[in-house]
Protein backbone atom coordinates (compact mmCIF):
# COMPACT_ATOMS: atom_id res chain seq x y z
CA UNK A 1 -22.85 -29.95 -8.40
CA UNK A 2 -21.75 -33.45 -8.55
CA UNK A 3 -22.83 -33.88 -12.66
CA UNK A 4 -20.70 -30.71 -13.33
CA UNK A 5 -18.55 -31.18 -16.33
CA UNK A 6 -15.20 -29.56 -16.74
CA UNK A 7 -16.46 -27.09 -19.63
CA UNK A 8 -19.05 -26.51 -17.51
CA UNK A 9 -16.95 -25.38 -15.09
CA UNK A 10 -14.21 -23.11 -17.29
CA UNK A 11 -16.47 -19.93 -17.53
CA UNK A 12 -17.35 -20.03 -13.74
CA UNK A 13 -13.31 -19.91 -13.25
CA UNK A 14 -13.29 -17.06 -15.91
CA UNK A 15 -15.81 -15.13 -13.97
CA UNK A 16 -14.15 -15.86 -11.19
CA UNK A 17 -10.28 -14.79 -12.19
CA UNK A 18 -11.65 -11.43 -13.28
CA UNK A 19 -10.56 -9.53 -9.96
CA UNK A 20 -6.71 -11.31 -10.07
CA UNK A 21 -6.42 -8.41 -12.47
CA UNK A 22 -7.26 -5.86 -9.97
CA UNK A 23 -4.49 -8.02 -7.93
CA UNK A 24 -1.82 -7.64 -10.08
CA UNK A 25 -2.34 -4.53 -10.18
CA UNK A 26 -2.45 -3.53 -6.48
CA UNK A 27 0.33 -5.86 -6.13
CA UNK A 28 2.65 -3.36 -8.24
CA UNK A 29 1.27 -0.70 -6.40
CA UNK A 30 2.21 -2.88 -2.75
CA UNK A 31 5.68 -3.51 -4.46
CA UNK A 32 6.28 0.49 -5.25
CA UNK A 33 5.07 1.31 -1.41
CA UNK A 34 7.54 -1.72 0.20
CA UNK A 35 10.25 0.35 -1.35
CA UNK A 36 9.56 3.22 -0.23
CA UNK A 37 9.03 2.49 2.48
CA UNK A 38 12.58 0.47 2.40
CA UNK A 39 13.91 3.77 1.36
CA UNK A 40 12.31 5.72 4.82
CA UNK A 41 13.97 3.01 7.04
CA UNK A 42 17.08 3.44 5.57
CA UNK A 43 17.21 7.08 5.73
CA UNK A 44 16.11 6.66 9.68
CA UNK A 45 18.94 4.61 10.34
CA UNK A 46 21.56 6.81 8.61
CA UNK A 47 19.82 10.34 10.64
CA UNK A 48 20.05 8.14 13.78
CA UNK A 49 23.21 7.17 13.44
CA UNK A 50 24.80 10.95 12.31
CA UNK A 51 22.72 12.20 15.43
CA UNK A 52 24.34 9.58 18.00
CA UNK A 53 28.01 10.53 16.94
CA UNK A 54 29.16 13.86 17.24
CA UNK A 55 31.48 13.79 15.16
CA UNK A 56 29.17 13.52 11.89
CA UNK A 57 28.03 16.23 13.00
CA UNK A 58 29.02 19.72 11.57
CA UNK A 59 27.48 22.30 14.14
CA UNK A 60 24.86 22.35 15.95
CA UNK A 61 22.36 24.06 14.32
CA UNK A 62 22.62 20.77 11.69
CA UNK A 63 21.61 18.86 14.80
CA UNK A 64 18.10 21.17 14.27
CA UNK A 65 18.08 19.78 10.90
CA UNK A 66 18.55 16.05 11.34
CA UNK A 67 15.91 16.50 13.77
CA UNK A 68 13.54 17.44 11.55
CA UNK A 69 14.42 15.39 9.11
CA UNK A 70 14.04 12.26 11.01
CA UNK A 71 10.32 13.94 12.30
CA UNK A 72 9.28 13.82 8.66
CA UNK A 73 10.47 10.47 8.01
CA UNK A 74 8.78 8.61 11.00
CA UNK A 75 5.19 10.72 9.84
CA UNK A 76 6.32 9.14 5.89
CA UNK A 77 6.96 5.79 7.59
CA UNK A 78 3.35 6.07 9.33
CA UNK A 79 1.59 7.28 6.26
CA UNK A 80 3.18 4.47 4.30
CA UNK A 81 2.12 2.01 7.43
CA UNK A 82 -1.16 2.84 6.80
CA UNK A 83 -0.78 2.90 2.96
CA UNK A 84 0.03 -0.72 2.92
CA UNK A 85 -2.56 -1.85 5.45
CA UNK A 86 -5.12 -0.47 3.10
CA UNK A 87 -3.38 -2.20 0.23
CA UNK A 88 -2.87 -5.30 1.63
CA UNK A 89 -6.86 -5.51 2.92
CA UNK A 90 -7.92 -4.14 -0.54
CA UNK A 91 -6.13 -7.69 -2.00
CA UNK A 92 -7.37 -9.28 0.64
CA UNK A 93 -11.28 -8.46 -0.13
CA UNK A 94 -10.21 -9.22 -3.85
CA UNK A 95 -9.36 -12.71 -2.96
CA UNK A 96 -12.89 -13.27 -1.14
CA UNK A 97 -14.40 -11.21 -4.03
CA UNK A 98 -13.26 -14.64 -6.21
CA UNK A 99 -14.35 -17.00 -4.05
CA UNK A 100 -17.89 -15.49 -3.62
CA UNK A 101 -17.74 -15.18 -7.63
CA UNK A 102 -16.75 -18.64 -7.85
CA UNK A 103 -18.72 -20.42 -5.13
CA UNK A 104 -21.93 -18.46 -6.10
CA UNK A 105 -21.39 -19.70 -9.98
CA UNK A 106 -20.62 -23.29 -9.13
CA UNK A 107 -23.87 -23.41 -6.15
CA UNK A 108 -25.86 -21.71 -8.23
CA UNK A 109 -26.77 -17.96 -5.55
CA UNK A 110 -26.10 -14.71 -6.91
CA UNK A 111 -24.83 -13.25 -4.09
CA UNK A 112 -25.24 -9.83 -5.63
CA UNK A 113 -25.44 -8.01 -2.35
CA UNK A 114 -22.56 -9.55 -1.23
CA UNK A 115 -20.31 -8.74 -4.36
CA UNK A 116 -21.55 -5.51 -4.85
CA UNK A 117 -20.71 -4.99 -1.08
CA UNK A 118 -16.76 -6.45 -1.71
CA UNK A 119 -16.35 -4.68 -4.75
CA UNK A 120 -17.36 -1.03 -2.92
CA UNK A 121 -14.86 -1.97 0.11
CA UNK A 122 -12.36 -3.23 -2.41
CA UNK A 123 -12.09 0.01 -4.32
CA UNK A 124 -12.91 2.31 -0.60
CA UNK A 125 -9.63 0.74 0.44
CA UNK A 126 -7.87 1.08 -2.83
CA UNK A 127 -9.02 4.64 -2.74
CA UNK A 128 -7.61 5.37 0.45
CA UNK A 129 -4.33 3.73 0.13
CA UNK A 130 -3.89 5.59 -3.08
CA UNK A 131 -4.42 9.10 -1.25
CA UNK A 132 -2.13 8.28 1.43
CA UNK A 133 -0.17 7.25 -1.00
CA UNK A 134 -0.19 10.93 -2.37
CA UNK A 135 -0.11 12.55 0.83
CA UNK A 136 3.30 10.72 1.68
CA UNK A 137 4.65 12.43 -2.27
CA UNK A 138 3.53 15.72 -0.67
CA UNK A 139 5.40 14.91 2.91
CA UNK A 140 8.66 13.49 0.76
CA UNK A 141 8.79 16.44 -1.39
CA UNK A 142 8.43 18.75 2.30
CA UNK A 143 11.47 16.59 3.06
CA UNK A 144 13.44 17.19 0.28
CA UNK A 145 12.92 21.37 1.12
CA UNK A 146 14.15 21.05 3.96
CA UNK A 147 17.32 19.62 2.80
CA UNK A 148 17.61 21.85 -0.22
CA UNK A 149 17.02 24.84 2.22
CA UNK A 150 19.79 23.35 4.27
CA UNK A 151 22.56 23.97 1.84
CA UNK A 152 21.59 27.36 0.89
């Protein structure tokens, strides 16, 4: 290790920066989810806030409404919870998925067990955040029939 040259060391850092690709891209994905998740908050508040005053209120069957509404939101708001945890580990395991890459080129181990093992968890988690990521289209769009059923 201590003779290593500098073009020596150039592919190991290519090998290496092959999964920041995989973090760019989960990165847009984390991005997309922060806002909607934004979004949910937002739309919390604003139910909250018609519920608490009376006088935003039409009738009372709208209360029925707003209640629901706000039930769907805090299930979004937990599906997108969980949605980001799984993204957010998922870059996580990429990062140590380039440091095994890297410190198994520049010491000279495989480590193929161990990178085969990060890549599976890597995409498990990127799998799962990516069907609760559907799941919470599929809850959004039950929102939105409520609320087109509501002015009917």
């Amino acid at each position: 290790m201590e003779n290593l040259l500098p073009s020596q060391l150039l592919p190991i850092i290519q090998l290496a920066i092959t999964p920041v690709i995989l973090l760019s891209g989960t990165g847009m994905l984390l991005l997309t989810l922060t806002n909607r998740m934004a979004r949910v908050v937002d739309r919390t508040r604003h139910i909250a806030e018609r519920l608490r005053d009376p006088d935003l209120i039409d009738a009372a069957d709208r209360q029925g409404e707003l209640r629901d509404q706000l039930a769907i939101l805090w299930h979004r708001a937990l599906l997108l919870r969980a949605t980001v945890t799984c993204v957010v580990l998922s870059m996580l395991v990429s990062c140590l998925l380039v440091i095994v890459i890297f410190a198994g080129q520049l010491f000279g181990r495989p480590f193929a067990l161990q990178l085969a093992a990060l890549f599976i968890t890597d995409m498990a988690l990127l799998i799962a955040a990516l069907l609760l990521f559907l799941r919470d289209i599929y809850v959004s769009l039950r929102a939105l029939g409520l609320e087109v059923a509501g002015v009917r």
